[in-house]
N, C-alpha and C. Protein backbone atom coordinates (compact mmCIF):
# COMPACT_ATOMS: atom_id res chain seq x y z
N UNK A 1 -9.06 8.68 11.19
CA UNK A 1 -8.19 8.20 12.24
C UNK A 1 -6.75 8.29 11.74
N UNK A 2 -5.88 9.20 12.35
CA UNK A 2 -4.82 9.00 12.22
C UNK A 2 -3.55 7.79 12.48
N UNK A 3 -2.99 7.23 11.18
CA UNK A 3 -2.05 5.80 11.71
C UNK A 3 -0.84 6.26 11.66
N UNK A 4 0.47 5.79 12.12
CA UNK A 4 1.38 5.29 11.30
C UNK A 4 1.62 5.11 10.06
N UNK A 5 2.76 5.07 9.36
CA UNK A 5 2.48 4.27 8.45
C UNK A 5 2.84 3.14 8.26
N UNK A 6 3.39 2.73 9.51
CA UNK A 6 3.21 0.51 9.64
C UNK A 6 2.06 0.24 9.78
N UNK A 7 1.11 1.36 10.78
CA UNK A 7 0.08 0.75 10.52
C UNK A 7 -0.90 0.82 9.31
N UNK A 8 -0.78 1.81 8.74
CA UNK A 8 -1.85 1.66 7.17
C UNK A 8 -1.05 0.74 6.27
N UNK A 9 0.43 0.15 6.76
CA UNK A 9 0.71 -0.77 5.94
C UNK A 9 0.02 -1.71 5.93
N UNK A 10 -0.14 -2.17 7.40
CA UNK A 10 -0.83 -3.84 7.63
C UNK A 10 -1.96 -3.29 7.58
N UNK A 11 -2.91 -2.64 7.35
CA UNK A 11 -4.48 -2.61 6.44
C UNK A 11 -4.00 -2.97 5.58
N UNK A 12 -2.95 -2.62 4.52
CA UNK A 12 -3.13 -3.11 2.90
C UNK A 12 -2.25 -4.01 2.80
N UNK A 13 -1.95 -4.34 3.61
CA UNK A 13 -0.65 -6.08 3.33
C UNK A 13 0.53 -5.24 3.26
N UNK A 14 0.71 -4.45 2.89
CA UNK A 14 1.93 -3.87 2.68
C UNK A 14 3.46 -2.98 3.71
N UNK A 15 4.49 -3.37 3.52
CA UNK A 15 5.03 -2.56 4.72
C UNK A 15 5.47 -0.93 4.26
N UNK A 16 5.88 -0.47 5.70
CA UNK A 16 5.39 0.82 5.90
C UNK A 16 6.77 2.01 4.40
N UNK A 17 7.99 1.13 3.84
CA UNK A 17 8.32 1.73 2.81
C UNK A 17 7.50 1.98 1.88
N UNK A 18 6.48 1.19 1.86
CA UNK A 18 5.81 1.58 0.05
C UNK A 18 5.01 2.12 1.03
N UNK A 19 4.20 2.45 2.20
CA UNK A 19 3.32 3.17 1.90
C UNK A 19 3.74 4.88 1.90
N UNK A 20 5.51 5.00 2.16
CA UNK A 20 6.03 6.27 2.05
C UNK A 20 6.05 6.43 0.85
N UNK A 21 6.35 5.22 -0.36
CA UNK A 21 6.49 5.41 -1.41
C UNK A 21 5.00 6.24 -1.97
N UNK A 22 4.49 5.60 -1.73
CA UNK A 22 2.40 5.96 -2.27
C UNK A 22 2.36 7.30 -1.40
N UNK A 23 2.92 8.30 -0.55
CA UNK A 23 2.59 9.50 0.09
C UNK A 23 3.47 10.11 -0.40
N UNK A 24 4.73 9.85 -1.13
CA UNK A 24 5.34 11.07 -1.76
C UNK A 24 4.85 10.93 -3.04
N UNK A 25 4.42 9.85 -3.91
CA UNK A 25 3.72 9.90 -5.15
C UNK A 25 2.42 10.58 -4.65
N UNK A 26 1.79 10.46 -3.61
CA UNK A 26 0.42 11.38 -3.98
C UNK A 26 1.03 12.91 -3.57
N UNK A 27 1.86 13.10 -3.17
CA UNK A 27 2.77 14.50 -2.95
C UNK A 27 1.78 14.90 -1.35
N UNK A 28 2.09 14.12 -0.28
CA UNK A 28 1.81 14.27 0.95
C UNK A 28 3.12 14.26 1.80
N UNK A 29 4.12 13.62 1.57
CA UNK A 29 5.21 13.65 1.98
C UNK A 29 6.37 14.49 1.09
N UNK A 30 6.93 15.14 1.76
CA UNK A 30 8.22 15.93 0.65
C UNK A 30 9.32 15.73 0.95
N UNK A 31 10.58 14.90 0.13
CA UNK A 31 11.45 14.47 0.17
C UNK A 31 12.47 15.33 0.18
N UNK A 32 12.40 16.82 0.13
CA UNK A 32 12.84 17.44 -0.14
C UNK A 32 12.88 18.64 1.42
N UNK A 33 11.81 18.11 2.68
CA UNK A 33 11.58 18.96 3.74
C UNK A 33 12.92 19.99 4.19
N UNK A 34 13.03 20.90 4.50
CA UNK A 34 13.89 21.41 5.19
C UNK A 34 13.98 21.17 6.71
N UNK A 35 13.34 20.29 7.57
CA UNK A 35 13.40 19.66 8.48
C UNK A 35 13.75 18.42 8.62
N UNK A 36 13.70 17.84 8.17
CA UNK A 36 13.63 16.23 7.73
C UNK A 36 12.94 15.79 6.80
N UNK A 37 13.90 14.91 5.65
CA UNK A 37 13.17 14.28 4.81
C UNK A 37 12.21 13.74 5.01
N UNK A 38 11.24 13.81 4.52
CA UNK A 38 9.62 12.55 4.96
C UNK A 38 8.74 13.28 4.98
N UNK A 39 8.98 14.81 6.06
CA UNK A 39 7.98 15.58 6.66
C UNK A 39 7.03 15.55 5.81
N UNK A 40 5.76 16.01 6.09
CA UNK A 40 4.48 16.33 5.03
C UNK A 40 4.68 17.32 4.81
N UNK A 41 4.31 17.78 3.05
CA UNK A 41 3.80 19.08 2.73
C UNK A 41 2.96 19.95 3.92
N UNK A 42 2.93 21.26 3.72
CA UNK A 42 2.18 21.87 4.66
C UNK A 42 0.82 21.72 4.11
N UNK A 43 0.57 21.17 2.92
CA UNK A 43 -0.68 21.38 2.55
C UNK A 43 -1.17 20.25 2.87
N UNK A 44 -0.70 19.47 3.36
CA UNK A 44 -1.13 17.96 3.84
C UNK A 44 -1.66 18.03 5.38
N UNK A 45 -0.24 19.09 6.19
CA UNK A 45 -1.45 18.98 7.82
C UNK A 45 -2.47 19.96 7.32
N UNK A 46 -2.48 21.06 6.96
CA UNK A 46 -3.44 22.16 6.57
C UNK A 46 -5.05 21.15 6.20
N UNK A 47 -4.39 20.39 5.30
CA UNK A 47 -5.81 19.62 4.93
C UNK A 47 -6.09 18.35 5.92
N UNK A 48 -5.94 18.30 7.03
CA UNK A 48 -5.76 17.58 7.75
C UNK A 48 -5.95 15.61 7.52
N UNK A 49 -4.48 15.81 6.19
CA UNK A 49 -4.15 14.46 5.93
C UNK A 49 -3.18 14.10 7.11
N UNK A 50 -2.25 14.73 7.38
CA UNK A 50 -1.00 14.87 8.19
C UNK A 50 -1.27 15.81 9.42
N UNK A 51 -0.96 15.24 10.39
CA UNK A 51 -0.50 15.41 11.80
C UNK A 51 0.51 15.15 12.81
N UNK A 52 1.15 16.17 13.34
CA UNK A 52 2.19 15.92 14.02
C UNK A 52 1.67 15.19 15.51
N UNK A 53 2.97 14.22 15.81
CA UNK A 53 2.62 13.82 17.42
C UNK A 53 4.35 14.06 18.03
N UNK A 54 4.33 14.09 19.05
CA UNK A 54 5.86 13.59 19.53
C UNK A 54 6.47 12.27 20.16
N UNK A 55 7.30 11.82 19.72
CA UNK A 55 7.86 10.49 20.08
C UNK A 55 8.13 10.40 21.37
N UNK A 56 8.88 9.51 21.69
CA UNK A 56 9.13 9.01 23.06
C UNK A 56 10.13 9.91 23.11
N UNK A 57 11.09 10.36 22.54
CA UNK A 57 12.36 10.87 22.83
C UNK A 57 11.70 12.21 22.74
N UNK A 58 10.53 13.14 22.45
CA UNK A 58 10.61 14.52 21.80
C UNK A 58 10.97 14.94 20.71
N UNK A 59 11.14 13.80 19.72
CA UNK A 59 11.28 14.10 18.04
C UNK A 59 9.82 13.88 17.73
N UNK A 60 9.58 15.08 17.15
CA UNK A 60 8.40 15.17 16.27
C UNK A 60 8.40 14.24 14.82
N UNK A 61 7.10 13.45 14.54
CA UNK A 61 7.05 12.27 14.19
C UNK A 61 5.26 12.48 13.50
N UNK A 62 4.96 11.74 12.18
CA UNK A 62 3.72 12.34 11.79
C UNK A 62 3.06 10.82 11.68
N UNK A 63 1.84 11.36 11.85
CA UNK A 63 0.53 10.04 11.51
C UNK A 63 -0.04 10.78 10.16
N UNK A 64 -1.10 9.58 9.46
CA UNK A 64 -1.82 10.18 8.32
C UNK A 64 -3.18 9.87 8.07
N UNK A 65 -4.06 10.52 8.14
CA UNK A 65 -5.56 10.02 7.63
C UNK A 65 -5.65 9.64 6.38
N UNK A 66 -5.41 8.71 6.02
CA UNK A 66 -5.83 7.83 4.87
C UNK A 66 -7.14 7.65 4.07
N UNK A 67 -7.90 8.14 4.99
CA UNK A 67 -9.57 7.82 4.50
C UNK A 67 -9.56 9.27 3.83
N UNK A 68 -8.87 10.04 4.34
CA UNK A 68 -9.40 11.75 3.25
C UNK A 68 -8.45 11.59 2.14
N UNK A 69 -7.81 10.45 1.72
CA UNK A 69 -7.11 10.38 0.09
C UNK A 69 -6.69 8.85 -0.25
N UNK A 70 -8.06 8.28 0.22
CA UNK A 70 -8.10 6.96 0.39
C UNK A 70 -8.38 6.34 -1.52
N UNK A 71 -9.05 6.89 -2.06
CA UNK A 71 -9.24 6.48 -3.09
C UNK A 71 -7.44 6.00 -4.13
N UNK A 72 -7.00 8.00 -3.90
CA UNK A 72 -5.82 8.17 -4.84
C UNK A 72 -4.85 7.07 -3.82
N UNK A 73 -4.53 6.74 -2.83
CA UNK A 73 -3.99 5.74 -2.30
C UNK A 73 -4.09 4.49 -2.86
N UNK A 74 -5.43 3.72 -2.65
CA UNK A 74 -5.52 2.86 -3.37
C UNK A 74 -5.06 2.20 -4.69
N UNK A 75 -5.19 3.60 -5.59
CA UNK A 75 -5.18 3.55 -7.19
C UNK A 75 -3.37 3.68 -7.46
N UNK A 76 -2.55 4.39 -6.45
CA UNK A 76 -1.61 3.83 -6.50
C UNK A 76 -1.09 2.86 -5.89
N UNK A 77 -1.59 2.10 -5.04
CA UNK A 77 -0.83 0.66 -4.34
C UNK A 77 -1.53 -0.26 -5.71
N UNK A 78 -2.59 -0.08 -5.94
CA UNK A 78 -2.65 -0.94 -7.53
C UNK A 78 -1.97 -1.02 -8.17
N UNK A 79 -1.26 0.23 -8.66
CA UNK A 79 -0.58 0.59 -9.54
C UNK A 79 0.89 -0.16 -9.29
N UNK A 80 1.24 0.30 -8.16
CA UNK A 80 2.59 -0.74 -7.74
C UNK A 80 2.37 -2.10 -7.63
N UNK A 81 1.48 -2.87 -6.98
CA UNK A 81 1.08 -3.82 -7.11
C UNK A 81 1.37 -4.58 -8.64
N UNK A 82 0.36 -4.06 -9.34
CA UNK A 82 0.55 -4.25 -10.72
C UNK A 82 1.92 -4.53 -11.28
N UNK A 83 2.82 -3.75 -10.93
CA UNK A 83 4.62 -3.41 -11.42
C UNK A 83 5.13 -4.72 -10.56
N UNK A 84 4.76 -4.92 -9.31
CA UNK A 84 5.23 -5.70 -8.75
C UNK A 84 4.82 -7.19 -9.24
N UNK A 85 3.47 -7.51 -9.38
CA UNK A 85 3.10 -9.08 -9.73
C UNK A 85 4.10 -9.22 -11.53
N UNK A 86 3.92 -8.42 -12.35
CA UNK A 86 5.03 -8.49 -13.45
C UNK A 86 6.18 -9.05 -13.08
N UNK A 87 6.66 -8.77 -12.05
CA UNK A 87 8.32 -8.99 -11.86
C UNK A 87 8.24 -10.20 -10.67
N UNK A 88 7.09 -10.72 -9.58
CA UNK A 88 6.97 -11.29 -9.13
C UNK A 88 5.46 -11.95 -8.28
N UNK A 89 4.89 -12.28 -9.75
CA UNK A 89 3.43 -12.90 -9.19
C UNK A 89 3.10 -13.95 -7.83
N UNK A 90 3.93 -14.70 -7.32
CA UNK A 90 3.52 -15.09 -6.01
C UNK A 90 4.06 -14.60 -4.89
N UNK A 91 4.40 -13.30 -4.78
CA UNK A 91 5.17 -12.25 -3.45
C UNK A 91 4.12 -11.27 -3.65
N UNK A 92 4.50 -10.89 -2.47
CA UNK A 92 3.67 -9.68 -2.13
C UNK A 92 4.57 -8.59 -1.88
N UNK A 93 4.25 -7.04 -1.42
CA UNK A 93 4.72 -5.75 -1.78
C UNK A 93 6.51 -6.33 -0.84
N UNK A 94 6.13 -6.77 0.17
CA UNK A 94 7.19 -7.02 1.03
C UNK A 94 8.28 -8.13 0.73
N UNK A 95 7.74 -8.87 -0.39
CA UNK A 95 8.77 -9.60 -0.56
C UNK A 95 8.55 -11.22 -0.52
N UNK A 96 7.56 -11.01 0.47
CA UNK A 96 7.28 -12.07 1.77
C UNK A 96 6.15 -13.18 0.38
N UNK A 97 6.41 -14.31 1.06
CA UNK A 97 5.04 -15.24 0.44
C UNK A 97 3.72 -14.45 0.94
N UNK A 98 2.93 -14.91 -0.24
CA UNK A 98 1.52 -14.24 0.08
C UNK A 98 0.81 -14.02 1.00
N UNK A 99 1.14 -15.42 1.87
CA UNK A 99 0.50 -15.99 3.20
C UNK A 99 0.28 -15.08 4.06
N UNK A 100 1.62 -14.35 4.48
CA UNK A 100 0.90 -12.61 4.94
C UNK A 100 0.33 -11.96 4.63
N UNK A 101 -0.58 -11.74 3.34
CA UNK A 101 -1.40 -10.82 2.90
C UNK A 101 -2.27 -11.21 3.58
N UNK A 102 -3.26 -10.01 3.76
CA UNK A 102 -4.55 -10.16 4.28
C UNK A 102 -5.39 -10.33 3.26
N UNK A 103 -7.00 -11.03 3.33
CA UNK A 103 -7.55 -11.38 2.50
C UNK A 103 -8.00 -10.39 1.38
N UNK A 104 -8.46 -9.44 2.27
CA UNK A 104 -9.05 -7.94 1.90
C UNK A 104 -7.68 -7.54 0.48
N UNK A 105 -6.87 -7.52 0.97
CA UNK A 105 -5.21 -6.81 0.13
C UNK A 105 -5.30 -8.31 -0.90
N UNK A 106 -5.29 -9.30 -0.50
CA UNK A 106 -5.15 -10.48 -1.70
C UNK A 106 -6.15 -10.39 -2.83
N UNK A 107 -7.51 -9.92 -2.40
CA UNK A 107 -8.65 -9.50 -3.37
C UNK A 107 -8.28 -8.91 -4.31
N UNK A 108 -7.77 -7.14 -3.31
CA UNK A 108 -7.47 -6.12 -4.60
C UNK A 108 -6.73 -6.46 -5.42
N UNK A 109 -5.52 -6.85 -5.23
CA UNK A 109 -4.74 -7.32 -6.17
C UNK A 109 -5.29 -8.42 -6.97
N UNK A 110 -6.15 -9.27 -6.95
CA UNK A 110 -6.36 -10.18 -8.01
C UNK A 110 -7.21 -9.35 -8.90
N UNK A 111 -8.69 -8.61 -8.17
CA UNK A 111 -9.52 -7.37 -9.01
C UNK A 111 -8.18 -6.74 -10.24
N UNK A 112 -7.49 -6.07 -9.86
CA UNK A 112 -6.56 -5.33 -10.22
C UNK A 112 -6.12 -6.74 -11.49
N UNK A 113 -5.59 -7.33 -11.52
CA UNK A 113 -5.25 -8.26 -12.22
C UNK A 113 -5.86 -9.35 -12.73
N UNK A 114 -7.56 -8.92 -12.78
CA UNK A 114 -8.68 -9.25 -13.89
C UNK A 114 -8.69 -8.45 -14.52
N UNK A 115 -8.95 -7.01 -14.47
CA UNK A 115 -9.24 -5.66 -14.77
C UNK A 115 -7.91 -5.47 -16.23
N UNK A 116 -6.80 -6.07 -15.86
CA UNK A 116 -5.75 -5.95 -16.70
C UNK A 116 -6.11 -7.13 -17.63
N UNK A 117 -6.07 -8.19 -17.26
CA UNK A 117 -6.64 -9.76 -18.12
C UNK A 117 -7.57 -9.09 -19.44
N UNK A 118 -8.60 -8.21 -18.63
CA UNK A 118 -9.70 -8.07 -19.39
C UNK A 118 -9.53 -6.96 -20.60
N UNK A 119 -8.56 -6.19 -20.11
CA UNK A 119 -8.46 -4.76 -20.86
C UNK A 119 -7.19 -5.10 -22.03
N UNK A 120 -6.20 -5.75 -21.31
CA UNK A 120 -5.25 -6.22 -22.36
C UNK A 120 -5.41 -7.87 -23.32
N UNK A 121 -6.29 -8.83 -22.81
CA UNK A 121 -6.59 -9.83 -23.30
C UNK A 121 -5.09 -11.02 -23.36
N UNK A 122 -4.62 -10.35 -22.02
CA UNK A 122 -2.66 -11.28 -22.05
C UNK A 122 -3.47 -12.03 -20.69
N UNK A 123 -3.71 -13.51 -21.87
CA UNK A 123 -3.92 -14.72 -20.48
C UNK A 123 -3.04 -14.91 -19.80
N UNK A 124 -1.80 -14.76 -19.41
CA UNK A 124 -1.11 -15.34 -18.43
C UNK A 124 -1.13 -14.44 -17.48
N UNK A 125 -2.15 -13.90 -17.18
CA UNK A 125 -2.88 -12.62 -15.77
C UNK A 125 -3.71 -14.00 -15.40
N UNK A 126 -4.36 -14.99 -16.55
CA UNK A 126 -5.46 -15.60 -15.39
C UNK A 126 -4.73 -16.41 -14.39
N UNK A 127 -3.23 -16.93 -15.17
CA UNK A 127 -2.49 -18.27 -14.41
C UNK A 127 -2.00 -17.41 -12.85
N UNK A 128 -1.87 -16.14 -13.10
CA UNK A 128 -1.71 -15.02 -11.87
C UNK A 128 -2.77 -15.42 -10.62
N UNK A 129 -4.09 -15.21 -11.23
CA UNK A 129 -5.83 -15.43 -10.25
C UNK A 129 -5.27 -16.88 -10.09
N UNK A 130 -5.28 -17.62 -10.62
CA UNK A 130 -5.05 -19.01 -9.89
C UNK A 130 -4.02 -19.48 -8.76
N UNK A 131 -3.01 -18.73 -8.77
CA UNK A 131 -1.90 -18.31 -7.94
C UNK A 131 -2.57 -17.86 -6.72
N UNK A 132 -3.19 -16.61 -7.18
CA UNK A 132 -3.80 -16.31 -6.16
C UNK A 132 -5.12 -16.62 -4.99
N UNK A 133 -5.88 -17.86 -6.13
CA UNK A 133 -6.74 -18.32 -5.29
C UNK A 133 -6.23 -19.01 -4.20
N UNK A 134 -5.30 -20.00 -4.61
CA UNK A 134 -4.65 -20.88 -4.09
C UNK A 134 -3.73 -20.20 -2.54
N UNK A 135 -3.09 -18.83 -3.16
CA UNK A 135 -3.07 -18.24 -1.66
C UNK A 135 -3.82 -17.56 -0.89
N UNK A 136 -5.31 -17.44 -1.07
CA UNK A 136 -5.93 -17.44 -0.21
C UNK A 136 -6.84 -18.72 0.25
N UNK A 137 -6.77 -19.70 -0.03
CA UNK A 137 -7.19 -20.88 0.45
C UNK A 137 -5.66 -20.78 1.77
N UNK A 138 -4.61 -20.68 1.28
CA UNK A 138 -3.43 -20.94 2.64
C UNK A 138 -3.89 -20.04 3.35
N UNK A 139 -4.41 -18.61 3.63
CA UNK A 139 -4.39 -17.20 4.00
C UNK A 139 -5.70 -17.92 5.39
N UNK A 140 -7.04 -18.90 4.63
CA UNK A 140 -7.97 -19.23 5.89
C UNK A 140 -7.38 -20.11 6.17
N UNK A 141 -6.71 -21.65 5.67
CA UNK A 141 -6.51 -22.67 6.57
C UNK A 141 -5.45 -22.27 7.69
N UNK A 142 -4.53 -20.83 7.31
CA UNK A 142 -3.96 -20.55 8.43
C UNK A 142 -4.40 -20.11 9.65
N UNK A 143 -5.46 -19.28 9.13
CA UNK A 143 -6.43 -18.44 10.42
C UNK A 143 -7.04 -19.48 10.98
C-alpha cells in the first residue's frame, strides 16, 4: 500500500522529516533529483517502492511502499532512535513527550534499547526501559 510519508510516519511514531531522512539513507529518495529535491531514484518507482500521484494543484508528488523495504526501514529508524534516546531518553523522534508514541513504536524502541543493555552491559539503558514503561502505562490510561 502506498502512503505518504506523514503517513508511514504515524505507523512508527515518527514525523514525516525522519522518515525522508530513513528514504534517502536507504537511497530511495535522491537529494540530488534534477526535478526536485526528494524525488525517488528511478530505481525505486522501477521497483515499485515509489510512485507518482498528482496533487491538488497538478504538482507531481510521490507515495512509498514500505512493506517492500520494510525490514532496512526499520533497522534504520532503530538506528536513529538509538542516536536519539542518547541525547534524549524521554522524547521521541519528534521532539514531543512520549505520550504520542504509539505503543507498537514505544516497544521497538525499548527492544532496541535492551538489545544495546545486553550487548554493551552500560546499565543506564535499563533506567531508559523504566522510563519507558512508565510511558506506556500514560500511552493506555490515555486511550
Amino acid at each position: 500500500m502506498y502512503q505518504t510519508m506523514t503517513q508511514i510516519g504515524k505507523t512508527y511514531g515518527v514525523d514525516a522529516k525522519i522518515v525522508g531522512k530513513i528514504l534517502y539513507a536507504l537511497k530511495i529518495r535522491d537529494p540530488d533529483h534534477p526535478e526536485q529535491k526528494g524525488f525517488p531514484y528511478e530505481q525505486a518507482v522501477v521497483h515499485g517502492i515509489a510512485k507518482a500521484y498528482t496533487g491538488r494543484t497538478g504538482e507531481p508528488y510521490y507515495r512509498y511502499d514500505i512493506e517492500r523495504v520494510k525490514e532496512e526501514f526499520e533497522a534504520e529508524l532503530h538506528r536513529l532512535q538509538s542516536e536519539s534516546q542518547d541525547d534524549q531518553p524521554q522524547k521521541n523522534m519528534t521532539g514531543d513527550l512520549s505520550v504520542n508514541v504509539t505503543i507498537e513504536a514505544k516497544l521497538q524502541q525499548m527492544l532496541s534499547t535492551l538489545n544495546s543493555v545486553l550487548a554493551t552491559g552500560e546499565i543506564g539503558g535499563v533506567y531508559r526501559l523504566k522510563g519507558d514503561i512508565a510511558d506506556i502505562y500514560s500511552i493506555l490510561r490515555a486511550g
